[in-house]
C-alpha atoms as a PDB file:
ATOM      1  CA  UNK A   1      25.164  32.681  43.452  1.00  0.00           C
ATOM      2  CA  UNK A   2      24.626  35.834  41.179  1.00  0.00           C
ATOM      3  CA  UNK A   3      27.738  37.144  39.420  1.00  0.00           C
ATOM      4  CA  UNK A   4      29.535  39.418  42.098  1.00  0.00           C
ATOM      5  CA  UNK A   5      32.061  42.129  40.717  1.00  0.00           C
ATOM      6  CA  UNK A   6      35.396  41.844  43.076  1.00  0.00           C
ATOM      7  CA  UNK A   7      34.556  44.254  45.541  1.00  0.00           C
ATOM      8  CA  UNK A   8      31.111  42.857  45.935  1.00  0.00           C
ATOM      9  CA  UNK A   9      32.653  39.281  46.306  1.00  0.00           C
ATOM     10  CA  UNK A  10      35.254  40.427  49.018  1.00  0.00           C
ATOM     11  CA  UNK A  11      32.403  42.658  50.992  1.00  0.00           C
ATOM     12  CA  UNK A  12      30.411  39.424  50.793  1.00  0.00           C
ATOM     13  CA  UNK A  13      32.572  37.150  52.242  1.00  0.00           C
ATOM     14  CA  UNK A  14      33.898  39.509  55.097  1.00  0.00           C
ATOM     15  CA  UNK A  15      29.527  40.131  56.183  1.00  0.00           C
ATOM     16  CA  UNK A  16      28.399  38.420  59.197  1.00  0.00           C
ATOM     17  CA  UNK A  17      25.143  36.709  59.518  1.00  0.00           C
ATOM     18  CA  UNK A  18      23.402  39.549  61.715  1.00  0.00           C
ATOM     19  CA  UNK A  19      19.964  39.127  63.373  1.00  0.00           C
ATOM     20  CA  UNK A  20      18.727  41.978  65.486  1.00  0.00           C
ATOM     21  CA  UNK A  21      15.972  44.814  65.040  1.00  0.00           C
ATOM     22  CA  UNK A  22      15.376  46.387  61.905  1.00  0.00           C
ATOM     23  CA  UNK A  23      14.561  49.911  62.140  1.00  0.00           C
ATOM     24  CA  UNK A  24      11.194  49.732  60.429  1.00  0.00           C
ATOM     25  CA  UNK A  25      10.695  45.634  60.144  1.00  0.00           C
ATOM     26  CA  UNK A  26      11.550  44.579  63.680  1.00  0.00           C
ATOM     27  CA  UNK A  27      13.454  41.179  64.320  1.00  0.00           C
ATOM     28  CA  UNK A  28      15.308  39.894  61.044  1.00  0.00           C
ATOM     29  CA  UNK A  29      18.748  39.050  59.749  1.00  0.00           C
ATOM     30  CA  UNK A  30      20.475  41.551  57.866  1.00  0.00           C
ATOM     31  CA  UNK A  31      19.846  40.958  53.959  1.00  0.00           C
ATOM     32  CA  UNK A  32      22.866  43.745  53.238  1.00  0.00           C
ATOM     33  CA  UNK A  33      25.677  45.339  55.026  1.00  0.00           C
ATOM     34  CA  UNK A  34      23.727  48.367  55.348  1.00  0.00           C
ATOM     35  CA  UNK A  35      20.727  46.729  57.200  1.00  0.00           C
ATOM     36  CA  UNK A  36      23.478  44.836  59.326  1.00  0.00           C
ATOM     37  CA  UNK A  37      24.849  48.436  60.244  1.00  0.00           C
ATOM     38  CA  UNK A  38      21.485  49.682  61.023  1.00  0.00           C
ATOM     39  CA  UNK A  39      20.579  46.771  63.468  1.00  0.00           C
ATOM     40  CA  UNK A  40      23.727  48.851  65.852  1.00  0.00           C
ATOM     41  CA  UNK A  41      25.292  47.728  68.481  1.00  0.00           C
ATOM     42  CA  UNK A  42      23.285  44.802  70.083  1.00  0.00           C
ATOM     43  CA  UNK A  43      23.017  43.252  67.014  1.00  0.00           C
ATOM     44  CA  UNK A  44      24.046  39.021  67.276  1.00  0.00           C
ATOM     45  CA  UNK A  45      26.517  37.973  64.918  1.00  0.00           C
ATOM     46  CA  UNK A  46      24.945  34.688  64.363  1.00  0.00           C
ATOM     47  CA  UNK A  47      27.838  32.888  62.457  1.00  0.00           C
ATOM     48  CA  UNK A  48      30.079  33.742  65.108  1.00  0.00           C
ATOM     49  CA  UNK A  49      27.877  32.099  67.754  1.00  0.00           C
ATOM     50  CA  UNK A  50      27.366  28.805  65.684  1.00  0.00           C
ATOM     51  CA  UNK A  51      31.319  28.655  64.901  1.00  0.00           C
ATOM     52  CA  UNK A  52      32.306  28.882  68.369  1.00  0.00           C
ATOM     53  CA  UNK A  53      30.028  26.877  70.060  1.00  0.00           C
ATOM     54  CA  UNK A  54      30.315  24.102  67.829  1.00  0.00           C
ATOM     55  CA  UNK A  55      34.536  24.218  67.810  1.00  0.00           C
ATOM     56  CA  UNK A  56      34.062  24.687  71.711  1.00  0.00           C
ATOM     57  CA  UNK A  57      31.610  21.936  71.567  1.00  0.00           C
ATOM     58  CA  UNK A  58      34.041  19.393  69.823  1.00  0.00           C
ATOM     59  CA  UNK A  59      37.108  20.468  71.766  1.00  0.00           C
ATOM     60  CA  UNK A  60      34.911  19.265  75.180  1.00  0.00           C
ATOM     61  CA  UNK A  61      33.418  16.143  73.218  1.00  0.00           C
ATOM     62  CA  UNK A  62      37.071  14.861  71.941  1.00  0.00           C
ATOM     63  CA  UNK A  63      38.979  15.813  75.238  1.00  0.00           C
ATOM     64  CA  UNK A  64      35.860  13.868  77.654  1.00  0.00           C
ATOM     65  CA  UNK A  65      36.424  11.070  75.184  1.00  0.00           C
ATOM     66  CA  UNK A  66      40.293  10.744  75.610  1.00  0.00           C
ATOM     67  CA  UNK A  67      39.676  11.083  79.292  1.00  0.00           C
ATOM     68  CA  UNK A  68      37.399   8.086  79.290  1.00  0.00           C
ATOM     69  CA  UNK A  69      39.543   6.087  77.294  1.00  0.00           C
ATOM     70  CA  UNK A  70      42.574   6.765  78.995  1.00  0.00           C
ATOM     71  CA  UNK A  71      44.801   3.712  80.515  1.00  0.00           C
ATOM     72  CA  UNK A  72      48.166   2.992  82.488  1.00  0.00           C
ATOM     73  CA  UNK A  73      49.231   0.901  79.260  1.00  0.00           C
ATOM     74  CA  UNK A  74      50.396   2.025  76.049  1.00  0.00           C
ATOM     75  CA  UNK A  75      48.227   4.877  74.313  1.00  0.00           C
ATOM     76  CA  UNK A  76      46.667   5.121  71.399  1.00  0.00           C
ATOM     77  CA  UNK A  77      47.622   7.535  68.554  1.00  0.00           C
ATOM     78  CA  UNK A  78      44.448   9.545  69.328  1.00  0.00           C
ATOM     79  CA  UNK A  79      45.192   9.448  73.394  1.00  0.00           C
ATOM     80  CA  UNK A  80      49.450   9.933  72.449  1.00  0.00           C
ATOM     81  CA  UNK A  81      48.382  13.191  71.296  1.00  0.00           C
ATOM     82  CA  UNK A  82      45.760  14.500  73.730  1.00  0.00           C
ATOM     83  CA  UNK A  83      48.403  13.403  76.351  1.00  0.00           C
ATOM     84  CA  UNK A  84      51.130  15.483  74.206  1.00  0.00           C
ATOM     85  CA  UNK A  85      48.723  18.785  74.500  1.00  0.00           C
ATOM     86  CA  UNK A  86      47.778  18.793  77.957  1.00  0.00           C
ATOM     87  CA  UNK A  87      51.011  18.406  78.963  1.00  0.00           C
ATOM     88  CA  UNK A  88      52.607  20.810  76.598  1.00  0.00           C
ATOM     89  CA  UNK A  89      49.975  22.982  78.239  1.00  0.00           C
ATOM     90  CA  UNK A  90      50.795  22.110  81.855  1.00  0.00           C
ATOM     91  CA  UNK A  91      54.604  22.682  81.205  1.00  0.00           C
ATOM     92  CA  UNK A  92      53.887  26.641  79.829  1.00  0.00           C
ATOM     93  CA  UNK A  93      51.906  27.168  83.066  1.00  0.00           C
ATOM     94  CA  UNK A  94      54.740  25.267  85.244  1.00  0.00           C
ATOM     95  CA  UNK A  95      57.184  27.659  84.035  1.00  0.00           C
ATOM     96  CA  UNK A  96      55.178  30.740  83.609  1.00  0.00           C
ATOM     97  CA  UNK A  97      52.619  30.669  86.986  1.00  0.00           C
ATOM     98  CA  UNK A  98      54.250  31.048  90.227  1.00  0.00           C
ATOM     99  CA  UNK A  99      51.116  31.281  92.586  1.00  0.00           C
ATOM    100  CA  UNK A 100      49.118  28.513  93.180  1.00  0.00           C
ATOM    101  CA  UNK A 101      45.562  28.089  91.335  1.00  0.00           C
ATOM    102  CA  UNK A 102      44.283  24.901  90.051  1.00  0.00           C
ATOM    103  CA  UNK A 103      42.133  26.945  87.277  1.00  0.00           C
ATOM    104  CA  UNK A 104      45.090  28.373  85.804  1.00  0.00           C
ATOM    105  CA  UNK A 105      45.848  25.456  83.338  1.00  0.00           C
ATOM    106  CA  UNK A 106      42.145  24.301  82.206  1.00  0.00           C
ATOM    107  CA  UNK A 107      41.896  27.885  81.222  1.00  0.00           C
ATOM    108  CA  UNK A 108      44.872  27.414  79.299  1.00  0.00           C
ATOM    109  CA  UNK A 109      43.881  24.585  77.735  1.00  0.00           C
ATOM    110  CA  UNK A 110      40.733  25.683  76.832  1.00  0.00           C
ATOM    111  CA  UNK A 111      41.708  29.207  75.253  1.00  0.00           C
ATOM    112  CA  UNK A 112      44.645  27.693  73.566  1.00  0.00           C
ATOM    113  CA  UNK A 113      42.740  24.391  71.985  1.00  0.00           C
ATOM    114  CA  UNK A 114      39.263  26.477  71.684  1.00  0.00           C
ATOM    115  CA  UNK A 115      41.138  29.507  69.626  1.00  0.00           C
ATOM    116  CA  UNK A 116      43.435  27.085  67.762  1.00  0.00           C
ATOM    117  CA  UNK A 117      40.554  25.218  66.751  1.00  0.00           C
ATOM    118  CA  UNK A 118      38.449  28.586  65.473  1.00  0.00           C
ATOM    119  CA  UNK A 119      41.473  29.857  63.953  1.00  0.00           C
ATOM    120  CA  UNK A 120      41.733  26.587  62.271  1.00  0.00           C
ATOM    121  CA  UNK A 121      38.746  27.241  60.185  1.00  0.00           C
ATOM    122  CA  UNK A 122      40.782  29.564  58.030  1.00  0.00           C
ATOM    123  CA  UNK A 123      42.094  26.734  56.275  1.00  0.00           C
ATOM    124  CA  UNK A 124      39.214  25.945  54.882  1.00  0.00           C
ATOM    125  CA  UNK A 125      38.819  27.160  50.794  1.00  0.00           C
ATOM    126  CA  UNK A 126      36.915  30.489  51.521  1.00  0.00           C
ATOM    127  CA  UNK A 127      34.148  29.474  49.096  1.00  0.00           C
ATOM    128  CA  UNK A 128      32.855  26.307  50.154  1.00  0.00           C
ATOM    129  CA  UNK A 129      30.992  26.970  53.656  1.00  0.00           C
ATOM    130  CA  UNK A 130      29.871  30.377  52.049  1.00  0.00           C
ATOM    131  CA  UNK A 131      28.618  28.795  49.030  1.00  0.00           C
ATOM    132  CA  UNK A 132      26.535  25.362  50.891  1.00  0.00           C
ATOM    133  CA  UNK A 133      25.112  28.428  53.029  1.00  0.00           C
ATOM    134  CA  UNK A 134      23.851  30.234  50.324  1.00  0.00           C
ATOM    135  CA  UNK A 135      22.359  26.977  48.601  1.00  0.00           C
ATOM    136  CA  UNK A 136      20.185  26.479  52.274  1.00  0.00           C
ATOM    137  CA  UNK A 137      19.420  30.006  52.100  1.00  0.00           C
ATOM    138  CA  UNK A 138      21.346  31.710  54.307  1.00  0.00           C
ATOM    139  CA  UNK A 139      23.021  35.161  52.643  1.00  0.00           C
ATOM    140  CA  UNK A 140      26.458  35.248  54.569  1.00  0.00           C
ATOM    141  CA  UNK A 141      28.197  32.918  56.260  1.00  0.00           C
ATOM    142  CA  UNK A 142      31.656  33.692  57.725  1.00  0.00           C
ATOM    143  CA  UNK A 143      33.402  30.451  59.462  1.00  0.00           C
ATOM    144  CA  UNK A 144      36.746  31.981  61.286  1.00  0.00           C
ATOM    145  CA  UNK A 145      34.998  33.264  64.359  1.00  0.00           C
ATOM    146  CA  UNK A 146      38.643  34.806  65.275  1.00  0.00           C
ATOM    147  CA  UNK A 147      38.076  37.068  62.269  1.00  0.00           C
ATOM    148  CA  UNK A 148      35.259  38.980  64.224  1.00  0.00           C
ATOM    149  CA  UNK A 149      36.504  41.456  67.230  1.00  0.00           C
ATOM    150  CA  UNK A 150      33.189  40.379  68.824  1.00  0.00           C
ATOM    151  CA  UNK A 151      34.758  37.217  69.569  1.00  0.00           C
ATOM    152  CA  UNK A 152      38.006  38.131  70.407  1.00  0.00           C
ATOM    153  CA  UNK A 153      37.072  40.926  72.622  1.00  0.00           C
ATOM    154  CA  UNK A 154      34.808  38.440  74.578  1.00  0.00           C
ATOM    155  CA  UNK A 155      37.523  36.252  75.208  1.00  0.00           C
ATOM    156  CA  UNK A 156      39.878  39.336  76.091  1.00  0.00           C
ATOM    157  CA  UNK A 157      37.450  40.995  78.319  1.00  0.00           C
ATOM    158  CA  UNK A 158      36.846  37.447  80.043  1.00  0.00           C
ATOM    159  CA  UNK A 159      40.617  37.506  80.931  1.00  0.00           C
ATOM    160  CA  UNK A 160      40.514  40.825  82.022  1.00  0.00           C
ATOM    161  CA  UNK A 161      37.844  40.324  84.649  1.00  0.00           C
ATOM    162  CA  UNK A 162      39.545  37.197  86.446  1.00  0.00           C
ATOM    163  CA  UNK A 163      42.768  39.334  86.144  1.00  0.00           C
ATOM    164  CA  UNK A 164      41.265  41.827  88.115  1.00  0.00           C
ATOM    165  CA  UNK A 165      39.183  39.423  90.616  1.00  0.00           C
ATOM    166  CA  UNK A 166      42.336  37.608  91.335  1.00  0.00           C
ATOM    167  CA  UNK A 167      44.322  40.828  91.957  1.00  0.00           C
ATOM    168  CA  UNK A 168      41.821  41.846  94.472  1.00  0.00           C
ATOM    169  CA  UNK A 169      41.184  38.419  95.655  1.00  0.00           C
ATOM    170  CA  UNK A 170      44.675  38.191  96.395  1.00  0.00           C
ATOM    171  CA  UNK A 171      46.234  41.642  97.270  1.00  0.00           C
ATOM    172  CA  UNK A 172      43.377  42.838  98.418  1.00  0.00           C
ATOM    173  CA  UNK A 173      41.368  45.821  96.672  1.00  0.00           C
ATOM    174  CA  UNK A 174      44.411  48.145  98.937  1.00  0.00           C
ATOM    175  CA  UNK A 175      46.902  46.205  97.802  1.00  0.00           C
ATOM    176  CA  UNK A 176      45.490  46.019  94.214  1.00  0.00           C
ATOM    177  CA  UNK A 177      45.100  50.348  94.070  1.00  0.00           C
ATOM    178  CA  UNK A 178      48.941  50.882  95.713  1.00  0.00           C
ATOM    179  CA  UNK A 179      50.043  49.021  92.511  1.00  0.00           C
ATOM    180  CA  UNK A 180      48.190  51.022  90.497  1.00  0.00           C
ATOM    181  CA  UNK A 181      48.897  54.505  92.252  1.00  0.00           C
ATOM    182  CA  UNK A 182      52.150  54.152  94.170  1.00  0.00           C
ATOM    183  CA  UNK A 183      54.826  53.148  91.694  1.00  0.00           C
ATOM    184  CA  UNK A 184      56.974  53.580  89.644  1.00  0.00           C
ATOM    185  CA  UNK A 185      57.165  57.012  90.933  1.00  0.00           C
ATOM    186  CA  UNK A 186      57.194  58.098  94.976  1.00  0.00           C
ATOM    187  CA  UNK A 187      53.926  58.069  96.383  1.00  0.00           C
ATOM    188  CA  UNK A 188      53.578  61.852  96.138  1.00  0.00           C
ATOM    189  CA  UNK A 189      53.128  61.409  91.980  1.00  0.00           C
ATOM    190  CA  UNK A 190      50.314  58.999  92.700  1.00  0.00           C
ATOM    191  CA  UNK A 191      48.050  60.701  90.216  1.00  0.00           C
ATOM    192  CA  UNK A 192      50.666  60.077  87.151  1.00  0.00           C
ATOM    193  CA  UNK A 193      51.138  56.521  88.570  1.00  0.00           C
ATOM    194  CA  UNK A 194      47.580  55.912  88.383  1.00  0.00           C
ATOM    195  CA  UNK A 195      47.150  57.627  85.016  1.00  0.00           C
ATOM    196  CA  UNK A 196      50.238  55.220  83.413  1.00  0.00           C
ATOM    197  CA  UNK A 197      48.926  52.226  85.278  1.00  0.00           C
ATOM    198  CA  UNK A 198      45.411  52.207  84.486  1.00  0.00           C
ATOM    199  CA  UNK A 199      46.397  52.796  80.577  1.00  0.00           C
ATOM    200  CA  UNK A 200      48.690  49.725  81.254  1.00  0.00           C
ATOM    201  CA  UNK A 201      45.907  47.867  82.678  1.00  0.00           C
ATOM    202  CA  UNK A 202      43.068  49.151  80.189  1.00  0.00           C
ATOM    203  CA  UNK A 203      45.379  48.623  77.230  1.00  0.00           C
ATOM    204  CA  UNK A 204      46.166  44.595  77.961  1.00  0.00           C
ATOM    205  CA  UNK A 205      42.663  43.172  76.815  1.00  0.00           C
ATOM    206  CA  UNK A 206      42.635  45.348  73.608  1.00  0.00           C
ATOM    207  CA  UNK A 207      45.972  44.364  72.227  1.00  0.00           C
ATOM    208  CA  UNK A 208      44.967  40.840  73.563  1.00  0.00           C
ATOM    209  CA  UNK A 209      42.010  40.839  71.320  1.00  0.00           C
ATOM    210  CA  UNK A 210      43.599  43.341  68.681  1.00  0.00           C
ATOM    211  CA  UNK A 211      46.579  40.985  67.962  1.00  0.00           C
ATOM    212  CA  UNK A 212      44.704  37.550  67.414  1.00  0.00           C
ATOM    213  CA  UNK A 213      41.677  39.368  65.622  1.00  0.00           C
ATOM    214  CA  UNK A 214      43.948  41.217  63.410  1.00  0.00           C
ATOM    215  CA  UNK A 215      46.280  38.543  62.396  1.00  0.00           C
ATOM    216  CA  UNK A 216      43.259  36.462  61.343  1.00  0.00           C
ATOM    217  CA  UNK A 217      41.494  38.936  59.569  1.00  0.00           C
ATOM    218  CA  UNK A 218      44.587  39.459  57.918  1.00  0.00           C
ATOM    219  CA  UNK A 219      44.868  36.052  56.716  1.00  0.00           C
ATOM    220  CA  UNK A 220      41.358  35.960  55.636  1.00  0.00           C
ATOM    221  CA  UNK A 221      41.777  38.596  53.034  1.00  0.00           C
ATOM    222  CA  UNK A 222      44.812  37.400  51.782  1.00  0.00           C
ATOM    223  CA  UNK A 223      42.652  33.967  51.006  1.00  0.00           C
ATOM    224  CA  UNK A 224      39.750  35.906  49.762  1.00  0.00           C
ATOM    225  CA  UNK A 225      42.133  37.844  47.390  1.00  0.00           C
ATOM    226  CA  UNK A 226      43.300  34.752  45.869  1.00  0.00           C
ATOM    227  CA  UNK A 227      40.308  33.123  45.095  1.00  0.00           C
ATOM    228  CA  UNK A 228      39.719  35.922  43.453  1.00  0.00           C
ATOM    229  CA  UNK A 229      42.315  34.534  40.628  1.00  0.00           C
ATOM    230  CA  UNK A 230      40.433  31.860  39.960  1.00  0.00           C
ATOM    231  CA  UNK A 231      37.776  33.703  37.931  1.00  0.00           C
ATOM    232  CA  UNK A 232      40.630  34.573  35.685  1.00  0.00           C
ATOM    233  CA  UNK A 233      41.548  31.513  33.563  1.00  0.00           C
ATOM    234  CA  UNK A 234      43.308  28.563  33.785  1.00  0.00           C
ATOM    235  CA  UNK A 235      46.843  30.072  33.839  1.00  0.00           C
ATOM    236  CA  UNK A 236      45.489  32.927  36.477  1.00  0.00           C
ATOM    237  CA  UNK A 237      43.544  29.785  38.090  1.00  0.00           C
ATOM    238  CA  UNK A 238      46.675  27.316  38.331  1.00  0.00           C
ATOM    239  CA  UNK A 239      48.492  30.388  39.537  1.00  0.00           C
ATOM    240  CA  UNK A 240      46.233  30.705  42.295  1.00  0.00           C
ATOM    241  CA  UNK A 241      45.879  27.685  43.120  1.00  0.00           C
ATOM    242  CA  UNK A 242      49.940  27.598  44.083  1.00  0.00           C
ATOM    243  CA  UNK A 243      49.549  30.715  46.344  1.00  0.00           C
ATOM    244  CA  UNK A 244      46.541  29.336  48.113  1.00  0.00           C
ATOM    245  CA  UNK A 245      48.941  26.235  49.213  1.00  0.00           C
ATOM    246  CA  UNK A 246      51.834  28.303  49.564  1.00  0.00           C
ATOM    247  CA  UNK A 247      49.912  30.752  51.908  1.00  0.00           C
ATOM    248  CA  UNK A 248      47.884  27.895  53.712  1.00  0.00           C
ATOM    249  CA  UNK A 249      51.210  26.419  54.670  1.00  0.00           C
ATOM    250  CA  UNK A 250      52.853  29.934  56.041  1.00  0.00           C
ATOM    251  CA  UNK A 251      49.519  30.188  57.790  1.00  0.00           C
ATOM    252  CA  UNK A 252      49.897  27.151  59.827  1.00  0.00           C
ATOM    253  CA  UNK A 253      52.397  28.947  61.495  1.00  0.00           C
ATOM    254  CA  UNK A 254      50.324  32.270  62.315  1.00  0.00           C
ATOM    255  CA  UNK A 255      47.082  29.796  63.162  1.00  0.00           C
ATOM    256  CA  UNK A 256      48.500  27.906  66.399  1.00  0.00           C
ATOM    257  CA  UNK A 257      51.130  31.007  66.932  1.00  0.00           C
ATOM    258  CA  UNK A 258      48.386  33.624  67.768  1.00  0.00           C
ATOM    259  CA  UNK A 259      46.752  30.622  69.754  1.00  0.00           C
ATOM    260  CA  UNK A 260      49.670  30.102  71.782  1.00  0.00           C
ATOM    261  CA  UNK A 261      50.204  34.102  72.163  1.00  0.00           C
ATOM    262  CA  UNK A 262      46.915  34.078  73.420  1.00  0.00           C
ATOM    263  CA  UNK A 263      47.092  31.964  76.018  1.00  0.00           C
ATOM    264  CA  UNK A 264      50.985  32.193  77.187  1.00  0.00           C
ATOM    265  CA  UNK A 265      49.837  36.039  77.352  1.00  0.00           C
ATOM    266  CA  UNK A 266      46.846  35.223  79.949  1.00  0.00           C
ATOM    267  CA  UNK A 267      49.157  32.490  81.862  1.00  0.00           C
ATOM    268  CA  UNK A 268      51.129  35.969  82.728  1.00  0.00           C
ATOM    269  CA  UNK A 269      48.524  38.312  83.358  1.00  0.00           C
ATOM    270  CA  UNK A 270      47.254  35.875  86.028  1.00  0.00           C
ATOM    271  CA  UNK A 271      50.813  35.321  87.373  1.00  0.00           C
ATOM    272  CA  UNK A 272      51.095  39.200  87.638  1.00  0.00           C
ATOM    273  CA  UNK A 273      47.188  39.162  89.415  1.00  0.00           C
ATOM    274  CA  UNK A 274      48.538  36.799  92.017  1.00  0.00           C
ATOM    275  CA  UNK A 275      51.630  38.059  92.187  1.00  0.00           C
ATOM    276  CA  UNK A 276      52.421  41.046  95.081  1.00  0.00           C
ATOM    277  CA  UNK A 277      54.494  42.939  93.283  1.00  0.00           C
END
């Protein structure tokens, strides 16, 4: 890879792999960030796509294969902690659901396993993917598909429209506008009501996809920063090197926390879709 001043390294490394129209070549992927820009809006961020497929992929292929090899004896290692998920799973939903809906806890499996699983990808030294990419040809490559609000808005927006299905499935769509228009405040305020509500309601899948995109992103740059010490010498090298680990252990913590924020948070908005008041 050419030498890259710092800026040019981070820019690099926080680029998508966009394909979409060019404005004067048709269908391509974005060589720059500025042809990426100009492709707009319907642009496909092609990293993104592979990431989470394949991580949603392996997360059906590994939990199929426990479920095949499951027995009444003594598990495995492998089945001990498939078991140990699922069940950690089932217990949030036990104590957080109240209504009665048998899709409630394969969703949260899959959003918690499925975004713990992208989010996982952080872990990995920011160079390497980047770099094999580059050697095959391909001019970006960024792995952490939770570090594009693409993704994260997707998933948010997906748990915004069962929230509202189930609240009119259940409460009916007059049931579903009185709790938007008719409280807190007496009926005769309805247009404040439905003014605070529906910014209540609208605001839930953005800080849904806000929180878990920005705490990735977050830890993205702080890995990207390092690295950067490594093109300083051996002491700057060795001293990066220590705060990679360092950081890579605190970020354990934020990795399977914003997964389990994530899906505690859409175990609740479901209770409150089923709920009748």
């Amino acid at each position: 890879m050419a030498a890259q001043t710092s800026t040019e390294y981070i820019q690099h490394h926080l680029q998508n792999l966009v394909f979409g129209v060019h404005p004067e070549n048709g269908l391509g992927i974005a060589r720059s960030a500025a042809e990426a820009k100009a492709m707009g809006f319907w642009a496909i961020h092609l990293d993104t796509m592979l990431w989470s497929v394949v991580l949603g992929a392996l997360f059906l292929w590994v939990f199929r294969k426990a479920a095949l090899k499951a027995t009444s004896g003594v598990p495995a290692p492998f089945l001990n902690f498939v078991e140990w998920v699922i069940e950690f799973i089932d217990d949030n939903v036990r104590g957080t659901f109240t209504g009665k809906n048998d899709l409630v806890a394969p969703i949260a499996l899959t959003l918690f396993v499925w975004i713990l699983l992208m989010n996982t990808m952080d872990l990995v030294p920011v160079d390497w993917i980047p770099h094999l990419a580059y050697l095959l040809g391909v001019p970006y490559m960024k792995v952490v598909a939770t570090t594009d609000p693409n993704a994260t808005f997707g998933m948010s927006l997906s748990v915004f429209a069962l929230t509202i299905y189930y609240s009119i499935k259940v409460k009916g769509p007059g049931g579903f506008f009185g709790e938007l228009a008719f409280q807190p405040f007496p009926k005769v305020l309805f247009p404040v009501n439905l003014f605070l509500e529906g910014i209540s309601l609208l605001s839930k899948p953005v800080s849904l996809s806000l929180r878990l995109f920005g705490n990735l992103y977050a830890g993205e740059m702080i890995f990207i920063l390092i690295a950067l010490l490594y093109s300083g010498g051996f002491w700057w090298g060795l001293m990066g090197g220590a705060l990679q680990w360092g950081w890579a252990v605190f970020h354990l913590l934020i990795v399977t926390l914003q997964a389990f924020i994530f899906m505690i948070l859409t175990i609740v908005y479901l209770d409150m879709a089923h709920s009748h008041h």
